[in-house]
Protein backbone atom coordinates (compact mmCIF):
# COMPACT_ATOMS: atom_id res chain seq x y z
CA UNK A 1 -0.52 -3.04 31.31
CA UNK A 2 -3.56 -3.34 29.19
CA UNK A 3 -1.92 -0.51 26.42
CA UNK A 4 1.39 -2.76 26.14
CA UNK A 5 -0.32 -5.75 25.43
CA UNK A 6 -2.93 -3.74 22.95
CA UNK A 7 0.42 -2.12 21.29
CA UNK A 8 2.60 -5.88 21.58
CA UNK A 9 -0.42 -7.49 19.63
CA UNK A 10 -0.73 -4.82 17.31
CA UNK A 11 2.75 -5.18 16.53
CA UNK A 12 2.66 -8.32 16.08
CA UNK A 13 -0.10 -8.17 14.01
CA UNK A 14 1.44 -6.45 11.57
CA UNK A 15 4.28 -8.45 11.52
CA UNK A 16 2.07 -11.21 10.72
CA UNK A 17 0.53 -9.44 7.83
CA UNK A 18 3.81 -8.19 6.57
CA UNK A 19 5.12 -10.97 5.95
CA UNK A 20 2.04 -12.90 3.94
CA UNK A 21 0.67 -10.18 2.19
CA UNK A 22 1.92 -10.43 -1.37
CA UNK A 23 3.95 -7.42 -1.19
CA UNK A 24 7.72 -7.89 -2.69
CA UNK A 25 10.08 -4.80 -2.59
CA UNK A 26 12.35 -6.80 -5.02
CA UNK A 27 9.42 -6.95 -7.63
CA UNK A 28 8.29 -3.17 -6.96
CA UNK A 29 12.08 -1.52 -6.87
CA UNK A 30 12.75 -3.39 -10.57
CA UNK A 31 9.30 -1.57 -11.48
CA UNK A 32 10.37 1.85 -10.16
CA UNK A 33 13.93 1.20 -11.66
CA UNK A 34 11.78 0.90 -15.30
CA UNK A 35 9.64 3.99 -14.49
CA UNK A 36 12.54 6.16 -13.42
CA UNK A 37 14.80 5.00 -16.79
CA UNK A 38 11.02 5.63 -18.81
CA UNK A 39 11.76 1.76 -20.05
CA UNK A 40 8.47 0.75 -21.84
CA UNK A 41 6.03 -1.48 -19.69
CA UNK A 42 4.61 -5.04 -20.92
CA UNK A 43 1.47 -5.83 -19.90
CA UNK A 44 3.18 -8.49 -17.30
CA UNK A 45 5.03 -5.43 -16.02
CA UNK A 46 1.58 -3.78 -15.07
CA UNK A 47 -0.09 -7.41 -13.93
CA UNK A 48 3.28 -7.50 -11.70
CA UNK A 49 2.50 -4.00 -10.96
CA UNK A 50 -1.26 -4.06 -10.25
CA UNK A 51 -0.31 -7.55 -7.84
CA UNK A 52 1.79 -5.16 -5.93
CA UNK A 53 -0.70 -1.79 -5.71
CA UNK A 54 -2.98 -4.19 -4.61
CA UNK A 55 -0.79 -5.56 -1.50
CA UNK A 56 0.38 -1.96 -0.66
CA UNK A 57 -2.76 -0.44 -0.66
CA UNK A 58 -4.36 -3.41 1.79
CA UNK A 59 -1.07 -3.12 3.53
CA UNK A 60 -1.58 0.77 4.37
CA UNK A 61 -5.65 0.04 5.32
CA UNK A 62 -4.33 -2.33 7.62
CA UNK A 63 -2.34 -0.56 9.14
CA UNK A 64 -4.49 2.66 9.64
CA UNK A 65 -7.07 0.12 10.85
CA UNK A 66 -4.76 -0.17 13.75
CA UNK A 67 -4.40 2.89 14.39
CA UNK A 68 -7.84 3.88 13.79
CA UNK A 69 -8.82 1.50 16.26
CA UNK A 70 -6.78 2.48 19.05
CA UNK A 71 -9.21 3.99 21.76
CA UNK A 72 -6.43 6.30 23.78
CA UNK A 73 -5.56 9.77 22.34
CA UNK A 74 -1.92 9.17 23.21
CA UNK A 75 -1.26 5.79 22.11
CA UNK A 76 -3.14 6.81 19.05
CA UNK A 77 -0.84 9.83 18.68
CA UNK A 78 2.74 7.76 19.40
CA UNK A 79 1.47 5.14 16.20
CA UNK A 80 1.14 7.91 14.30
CA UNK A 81 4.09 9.41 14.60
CA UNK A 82 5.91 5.61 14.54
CA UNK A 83 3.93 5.22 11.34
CA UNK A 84 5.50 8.26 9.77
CA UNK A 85 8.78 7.50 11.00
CA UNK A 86 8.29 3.53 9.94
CA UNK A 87 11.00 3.28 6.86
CA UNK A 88 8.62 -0.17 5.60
CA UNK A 89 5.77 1.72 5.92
CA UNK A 90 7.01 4.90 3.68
CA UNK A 91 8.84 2.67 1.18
CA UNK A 92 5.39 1.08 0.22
CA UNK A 93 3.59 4.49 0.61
CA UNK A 94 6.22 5.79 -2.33
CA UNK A 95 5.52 2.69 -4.01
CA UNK A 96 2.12 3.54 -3.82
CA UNK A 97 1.85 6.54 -5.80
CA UNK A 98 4.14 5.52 -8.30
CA UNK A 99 2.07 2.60 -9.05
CA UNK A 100 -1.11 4.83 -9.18
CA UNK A 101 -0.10 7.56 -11.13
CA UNK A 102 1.79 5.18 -13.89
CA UNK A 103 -1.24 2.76 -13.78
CA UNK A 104 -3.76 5.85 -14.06
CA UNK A 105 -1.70 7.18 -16.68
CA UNK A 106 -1.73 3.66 -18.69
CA UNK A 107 -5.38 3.62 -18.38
CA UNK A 108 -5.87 7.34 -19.69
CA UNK A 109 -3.64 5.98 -22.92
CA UNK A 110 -5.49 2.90 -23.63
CA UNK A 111 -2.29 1.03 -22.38
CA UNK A 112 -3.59 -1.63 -20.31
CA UNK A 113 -4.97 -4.76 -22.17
CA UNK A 114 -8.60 -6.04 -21.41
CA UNK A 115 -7.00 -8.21 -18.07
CA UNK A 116 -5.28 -5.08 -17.07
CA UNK A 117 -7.71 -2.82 -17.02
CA UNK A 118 -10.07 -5.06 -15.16
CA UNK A 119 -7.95 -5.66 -12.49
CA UNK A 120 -7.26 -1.93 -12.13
CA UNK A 121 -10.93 -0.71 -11.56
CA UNK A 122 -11.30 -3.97 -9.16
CA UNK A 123 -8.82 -1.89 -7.00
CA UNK A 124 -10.59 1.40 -7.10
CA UNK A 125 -12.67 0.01 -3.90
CA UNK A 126 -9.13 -0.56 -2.13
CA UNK A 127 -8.26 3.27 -3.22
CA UNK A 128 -11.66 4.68 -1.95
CA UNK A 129 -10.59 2.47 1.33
CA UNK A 130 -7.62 4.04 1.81
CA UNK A 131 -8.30 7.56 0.97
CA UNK A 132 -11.03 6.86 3.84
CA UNK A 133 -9.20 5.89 6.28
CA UNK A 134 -6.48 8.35 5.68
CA UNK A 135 -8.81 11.23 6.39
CA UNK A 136 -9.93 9.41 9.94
CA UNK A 137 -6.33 9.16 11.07
């Protein structure tokens, strides 16, 4: 009883933070559409873009919290395999890399304006996070 309600409020949980995190798929599929057709990016383009890195990449901590934090090998082990079936959850992960390798890229050119560039080494923290957590799953 005690691992359905742990895995109910989890799920709920993240249906919470789903839904109020910032994250658009509307905004971030028009971005991949302009990376894919190599349309040049404004600097409101990578503002729009760093917005959205940043909500994925708290989005994916989150969620590897959770999982992180569940105490029983086998619950543990179903949410990961959920996770890497969960088509959300691999939509923003794709996102994810696309974001950082055209934002990384932009910053190796001297691309990003003064804004820009700020906001992209604020996220580096969120990054580190991430690549953290990943290796404890």
């Amino acid at each position: 009883m005690n691992r359905i309600l742990l895995l109910l409020f989890a799920v709920l949980g993240l249906s919470v933070s789903s839904c109020s995190d910032g994250y658009d798929a509307a905004v971030c599929q028009d971005l991949s559409d302009k990376i894919v057709r190599e349309q040049p990016l404004t600097q409101d383009d990578y503002a729009d873009m760093l917005d959205q890195y940043e909500a994925i990449l708290k989005y994916l901590i989150s969620r590897a919290d959770d999982i992180i934090s569940i105490e029983d090998d086998g619950d543990k082990d179903r949410m990961r395999r959920e996770l890497r079936s969960d088509e959300d959850y691999l939509q923003r992960f794709s996102y994810m890399f696309t974001f950082g390798s055209v934002l990384y890229q932009a910053e190796v050119r001297n691309e990003l304006d003064e804004n820009n560039l700020a906001a992209y080494h604020d996220l580096e923290r969120y990054s580190d996070e991430f690549a953290d957590r990943t290796e404890e799953l």
